[in-house]
PDB file of N, CA and C in Angstrom:
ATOM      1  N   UNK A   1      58.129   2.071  80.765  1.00  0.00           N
ATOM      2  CA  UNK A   1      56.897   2.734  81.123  1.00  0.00           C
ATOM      3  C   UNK A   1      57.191   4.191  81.446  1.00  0.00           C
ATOM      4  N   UNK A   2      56.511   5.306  80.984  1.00  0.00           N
ATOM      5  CA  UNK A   2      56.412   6.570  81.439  1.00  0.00           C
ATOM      6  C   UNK A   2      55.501   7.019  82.264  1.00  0.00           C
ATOM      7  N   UNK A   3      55.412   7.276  83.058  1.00  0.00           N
ATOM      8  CA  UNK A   3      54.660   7.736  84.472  1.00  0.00           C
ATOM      9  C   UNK A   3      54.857   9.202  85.112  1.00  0.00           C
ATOM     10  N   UNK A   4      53.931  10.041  85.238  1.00  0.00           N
ATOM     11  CA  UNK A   4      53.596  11.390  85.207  1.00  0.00           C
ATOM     12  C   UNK A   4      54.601  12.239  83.535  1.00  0.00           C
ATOM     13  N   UNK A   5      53.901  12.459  82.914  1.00  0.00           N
ATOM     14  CA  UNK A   5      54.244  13.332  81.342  1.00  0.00           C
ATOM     15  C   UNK A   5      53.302  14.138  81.457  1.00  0.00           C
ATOM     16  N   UNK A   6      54.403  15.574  81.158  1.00  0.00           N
ATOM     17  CA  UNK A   6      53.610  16.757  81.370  1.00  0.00           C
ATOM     18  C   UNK A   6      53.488  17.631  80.476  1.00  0.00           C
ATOM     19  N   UNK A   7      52.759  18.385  79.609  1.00  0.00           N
ATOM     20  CA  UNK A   7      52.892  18.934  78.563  1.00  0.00           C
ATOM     21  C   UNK A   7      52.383  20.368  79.038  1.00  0.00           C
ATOM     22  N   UNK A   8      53.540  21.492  78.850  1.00  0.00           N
ATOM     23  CA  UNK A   8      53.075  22.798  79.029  1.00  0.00           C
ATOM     24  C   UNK A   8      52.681  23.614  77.957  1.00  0.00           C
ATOM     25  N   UNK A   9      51.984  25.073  77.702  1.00  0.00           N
ATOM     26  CA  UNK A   9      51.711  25.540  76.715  1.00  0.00           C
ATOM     27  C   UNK A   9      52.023  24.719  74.936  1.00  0.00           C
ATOM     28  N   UNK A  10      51.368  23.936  75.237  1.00  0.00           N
ATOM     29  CA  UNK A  10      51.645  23.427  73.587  1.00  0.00           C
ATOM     30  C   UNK A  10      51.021  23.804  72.601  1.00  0.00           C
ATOM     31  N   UNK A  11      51.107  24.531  71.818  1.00  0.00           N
ATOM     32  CA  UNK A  11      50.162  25.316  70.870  1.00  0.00           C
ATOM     33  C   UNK A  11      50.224  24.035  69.386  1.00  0.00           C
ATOM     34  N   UNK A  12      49.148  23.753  68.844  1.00  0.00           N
ATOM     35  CA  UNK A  12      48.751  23.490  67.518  1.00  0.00           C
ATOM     36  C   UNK A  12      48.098  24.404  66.682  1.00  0.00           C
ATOM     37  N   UNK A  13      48.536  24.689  65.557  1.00  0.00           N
ATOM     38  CA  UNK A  13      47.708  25.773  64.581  1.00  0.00           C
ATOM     39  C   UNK A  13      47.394  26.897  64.944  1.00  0.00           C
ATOM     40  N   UNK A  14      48.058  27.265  66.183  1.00  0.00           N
ATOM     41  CA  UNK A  14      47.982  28.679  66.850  1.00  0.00           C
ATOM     42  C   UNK A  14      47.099  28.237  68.336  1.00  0.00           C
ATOM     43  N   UNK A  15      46.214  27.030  68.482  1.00  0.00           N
ATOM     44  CA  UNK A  15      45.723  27.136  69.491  1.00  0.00           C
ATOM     45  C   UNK A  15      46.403  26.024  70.689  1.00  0.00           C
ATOM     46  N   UNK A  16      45.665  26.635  71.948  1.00  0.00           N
ATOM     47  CA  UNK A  16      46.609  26.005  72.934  1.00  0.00           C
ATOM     48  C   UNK A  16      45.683  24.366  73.108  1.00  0.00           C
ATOM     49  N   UNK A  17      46.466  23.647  73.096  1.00  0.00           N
ATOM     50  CA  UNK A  17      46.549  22.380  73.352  1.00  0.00           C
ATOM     51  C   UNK A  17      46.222  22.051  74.575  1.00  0.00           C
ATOM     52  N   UNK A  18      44.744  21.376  74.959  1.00  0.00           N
ATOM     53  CA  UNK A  18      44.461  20.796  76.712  1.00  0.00           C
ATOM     54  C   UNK A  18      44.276  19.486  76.519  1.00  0.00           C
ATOM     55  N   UNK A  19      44.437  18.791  75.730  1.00  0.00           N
ATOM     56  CA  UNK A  19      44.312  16.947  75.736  1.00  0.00           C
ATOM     57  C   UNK A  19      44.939  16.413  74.130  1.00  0.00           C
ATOM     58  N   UNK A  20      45.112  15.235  74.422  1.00  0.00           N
ATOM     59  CA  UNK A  20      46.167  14.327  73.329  1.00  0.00           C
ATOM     60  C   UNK A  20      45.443  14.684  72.080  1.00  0.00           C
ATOM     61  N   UNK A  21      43.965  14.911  71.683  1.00  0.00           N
ATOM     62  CA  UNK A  21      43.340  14.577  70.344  1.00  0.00           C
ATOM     63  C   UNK A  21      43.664  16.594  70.155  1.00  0.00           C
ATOM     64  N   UNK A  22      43.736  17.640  70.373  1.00  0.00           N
ATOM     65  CA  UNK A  22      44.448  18.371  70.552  1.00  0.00           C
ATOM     66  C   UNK A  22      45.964  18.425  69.516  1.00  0.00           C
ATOM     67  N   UNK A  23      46.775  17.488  70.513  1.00  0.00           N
ATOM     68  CA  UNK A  23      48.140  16.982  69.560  1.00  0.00           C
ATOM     69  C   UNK A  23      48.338  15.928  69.159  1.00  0.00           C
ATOM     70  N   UNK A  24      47.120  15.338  68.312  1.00  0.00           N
ATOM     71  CA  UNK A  24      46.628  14.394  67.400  1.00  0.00           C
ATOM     72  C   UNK A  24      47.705  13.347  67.813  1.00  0.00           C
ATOM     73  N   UNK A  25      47.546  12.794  69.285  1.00  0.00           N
ATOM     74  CA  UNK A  25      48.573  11.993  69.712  1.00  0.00           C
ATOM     75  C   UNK A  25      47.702  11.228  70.303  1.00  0.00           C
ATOM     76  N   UNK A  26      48.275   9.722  70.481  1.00  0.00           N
ATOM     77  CA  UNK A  26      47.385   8.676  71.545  1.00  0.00           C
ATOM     78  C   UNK A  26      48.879   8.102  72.385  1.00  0.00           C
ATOM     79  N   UNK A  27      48.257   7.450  73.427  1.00  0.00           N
ATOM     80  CA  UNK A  27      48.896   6.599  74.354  1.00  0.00           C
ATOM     81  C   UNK A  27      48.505   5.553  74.878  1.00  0.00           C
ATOM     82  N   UNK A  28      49.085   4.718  74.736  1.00  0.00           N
ATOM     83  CA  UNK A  28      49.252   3.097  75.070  1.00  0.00           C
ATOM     84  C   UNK A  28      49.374   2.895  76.703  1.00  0.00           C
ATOM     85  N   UNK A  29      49.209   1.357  77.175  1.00  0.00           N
ATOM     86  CA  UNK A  29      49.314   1.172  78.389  1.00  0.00           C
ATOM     87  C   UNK A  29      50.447   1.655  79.410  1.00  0.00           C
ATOM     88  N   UNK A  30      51.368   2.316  78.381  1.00  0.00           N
ATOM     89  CA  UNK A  30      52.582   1.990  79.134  1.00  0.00           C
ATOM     90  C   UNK A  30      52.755   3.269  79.546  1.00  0.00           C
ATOM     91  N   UNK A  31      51.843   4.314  79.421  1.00  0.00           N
ATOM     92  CA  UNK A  31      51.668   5.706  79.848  1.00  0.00           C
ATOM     93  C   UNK A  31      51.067   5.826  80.774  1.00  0.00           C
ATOM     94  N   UNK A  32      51.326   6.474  82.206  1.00  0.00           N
ATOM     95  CA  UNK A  32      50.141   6.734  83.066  1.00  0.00           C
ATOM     96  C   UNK A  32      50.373   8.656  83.514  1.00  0.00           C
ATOM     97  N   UNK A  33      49.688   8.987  83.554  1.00  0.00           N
ATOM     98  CA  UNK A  33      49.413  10.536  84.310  1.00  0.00           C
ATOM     99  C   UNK A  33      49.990  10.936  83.223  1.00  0.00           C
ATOM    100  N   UNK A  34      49.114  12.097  81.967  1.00  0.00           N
ATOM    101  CA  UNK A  34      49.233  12.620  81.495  1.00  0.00           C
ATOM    102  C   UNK A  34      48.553  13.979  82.038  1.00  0.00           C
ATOM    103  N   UNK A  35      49.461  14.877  81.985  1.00  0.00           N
ATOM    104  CA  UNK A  35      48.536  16.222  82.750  1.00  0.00           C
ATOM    105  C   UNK A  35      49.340  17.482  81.314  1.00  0.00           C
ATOM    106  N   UNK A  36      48.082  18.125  81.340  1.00  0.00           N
ATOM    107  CA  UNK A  36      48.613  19.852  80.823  1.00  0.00           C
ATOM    108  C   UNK A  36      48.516  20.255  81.610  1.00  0.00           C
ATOM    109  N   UNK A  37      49.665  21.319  81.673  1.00  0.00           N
ATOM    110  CA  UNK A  37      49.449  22.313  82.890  1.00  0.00           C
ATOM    111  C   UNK A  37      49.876  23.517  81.745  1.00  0.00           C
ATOM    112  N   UNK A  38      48.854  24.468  81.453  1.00  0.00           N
ATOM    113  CA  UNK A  38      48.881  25.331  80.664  1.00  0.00           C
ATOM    114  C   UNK A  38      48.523  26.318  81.665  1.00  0.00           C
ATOM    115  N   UNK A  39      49.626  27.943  81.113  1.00  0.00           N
ATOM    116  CA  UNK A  39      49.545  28.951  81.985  1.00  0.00           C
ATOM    117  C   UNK A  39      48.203  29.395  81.784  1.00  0.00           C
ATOM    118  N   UNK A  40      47.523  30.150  82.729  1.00  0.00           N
ATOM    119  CA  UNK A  40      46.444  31.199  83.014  1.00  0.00           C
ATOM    120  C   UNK A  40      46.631  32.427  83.146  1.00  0.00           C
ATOM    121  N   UNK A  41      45.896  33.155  82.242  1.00  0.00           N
ATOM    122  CA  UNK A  41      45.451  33.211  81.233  1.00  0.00           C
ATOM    123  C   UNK A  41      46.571  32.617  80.275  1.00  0.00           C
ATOM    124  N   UNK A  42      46.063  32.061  79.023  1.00  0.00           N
ATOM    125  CA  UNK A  42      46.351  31.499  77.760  1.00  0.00           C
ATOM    126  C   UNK A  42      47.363  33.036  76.986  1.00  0.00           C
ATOM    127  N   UNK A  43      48.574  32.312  76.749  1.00  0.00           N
ATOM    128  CA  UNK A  43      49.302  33.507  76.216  1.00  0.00           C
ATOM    129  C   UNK A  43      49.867  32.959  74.211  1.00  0.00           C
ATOM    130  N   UNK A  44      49.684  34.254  73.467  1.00  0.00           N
ATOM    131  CA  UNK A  44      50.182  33.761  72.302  1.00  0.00           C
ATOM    132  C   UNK A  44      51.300  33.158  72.560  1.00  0.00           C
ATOM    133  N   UNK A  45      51.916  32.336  71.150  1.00  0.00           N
ATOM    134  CA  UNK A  45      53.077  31.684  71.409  1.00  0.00           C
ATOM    135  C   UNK A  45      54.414  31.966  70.847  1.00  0.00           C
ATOM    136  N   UNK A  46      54.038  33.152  70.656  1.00  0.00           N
ATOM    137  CA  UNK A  46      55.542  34.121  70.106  1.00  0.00           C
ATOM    138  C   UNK A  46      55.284  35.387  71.855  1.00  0.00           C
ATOM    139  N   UNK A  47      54.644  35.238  72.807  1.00  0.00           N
ATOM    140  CA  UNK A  47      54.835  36.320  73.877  1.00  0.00           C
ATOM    141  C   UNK A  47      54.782  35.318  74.823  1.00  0.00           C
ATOM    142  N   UNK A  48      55.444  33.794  74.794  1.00  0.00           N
ATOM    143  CA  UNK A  48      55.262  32.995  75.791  1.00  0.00           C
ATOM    144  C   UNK A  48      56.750  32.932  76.665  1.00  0.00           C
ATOM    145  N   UNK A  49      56.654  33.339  78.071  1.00  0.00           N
ATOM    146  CA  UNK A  49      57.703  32.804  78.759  1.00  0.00           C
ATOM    147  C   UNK A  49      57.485  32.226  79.524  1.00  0.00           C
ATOM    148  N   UNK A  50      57.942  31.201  79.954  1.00  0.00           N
ATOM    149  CA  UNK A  50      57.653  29.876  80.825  1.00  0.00           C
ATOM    150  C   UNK A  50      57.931  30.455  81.722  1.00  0.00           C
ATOM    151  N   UNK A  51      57.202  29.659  82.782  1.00  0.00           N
ATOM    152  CA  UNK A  51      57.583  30.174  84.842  1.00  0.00           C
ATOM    153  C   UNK A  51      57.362  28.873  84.948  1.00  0.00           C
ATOM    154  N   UNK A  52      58.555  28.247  85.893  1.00  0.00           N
ATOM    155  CA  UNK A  52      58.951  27.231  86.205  1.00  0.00           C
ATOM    156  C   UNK A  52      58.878  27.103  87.923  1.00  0.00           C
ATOM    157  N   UNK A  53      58.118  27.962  88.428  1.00  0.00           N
ATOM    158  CA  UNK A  53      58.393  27.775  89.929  1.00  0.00           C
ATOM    159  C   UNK A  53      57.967  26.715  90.545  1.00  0.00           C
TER     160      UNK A  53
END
C-alpha cells in the first residue's frame, strides 16, 4: 500500500498538472493521500527550481 504520494510541478504538454486525469493516471485501493503541491505562482518547466523547505 502507498500512503501520502506527492506529486510536485508535473507538467503535461507544457501544462501544469493538479489531479491524476491531468497525468492520464488512475489509482486503485491501495493508494491513499494523493496531494499536488505545485509552486505559486505556476513556473515554466525549463525555469523550474524546486524549494524543498
Amino acid at each position: 500500500m502507498a500512503n501520502g504520494v506527492i506529486f510536485a510541478d508535473v507538467y503535461v504538454g507544457g501544462k501544469l498538472a493538479t489531479n491524476l486525469n491531468d497525468l492520464n493516471a488512475t489509482a486503485n485501493s491501495n493508494v491513499n493521500g494523493i496531494l499536488f503541491a505545485n509552486s505559486k505562482p505556476s513556473r515554466e518547466p525549463d525555469d523550474h527550481v524546486p524549494d524543498f523547505r
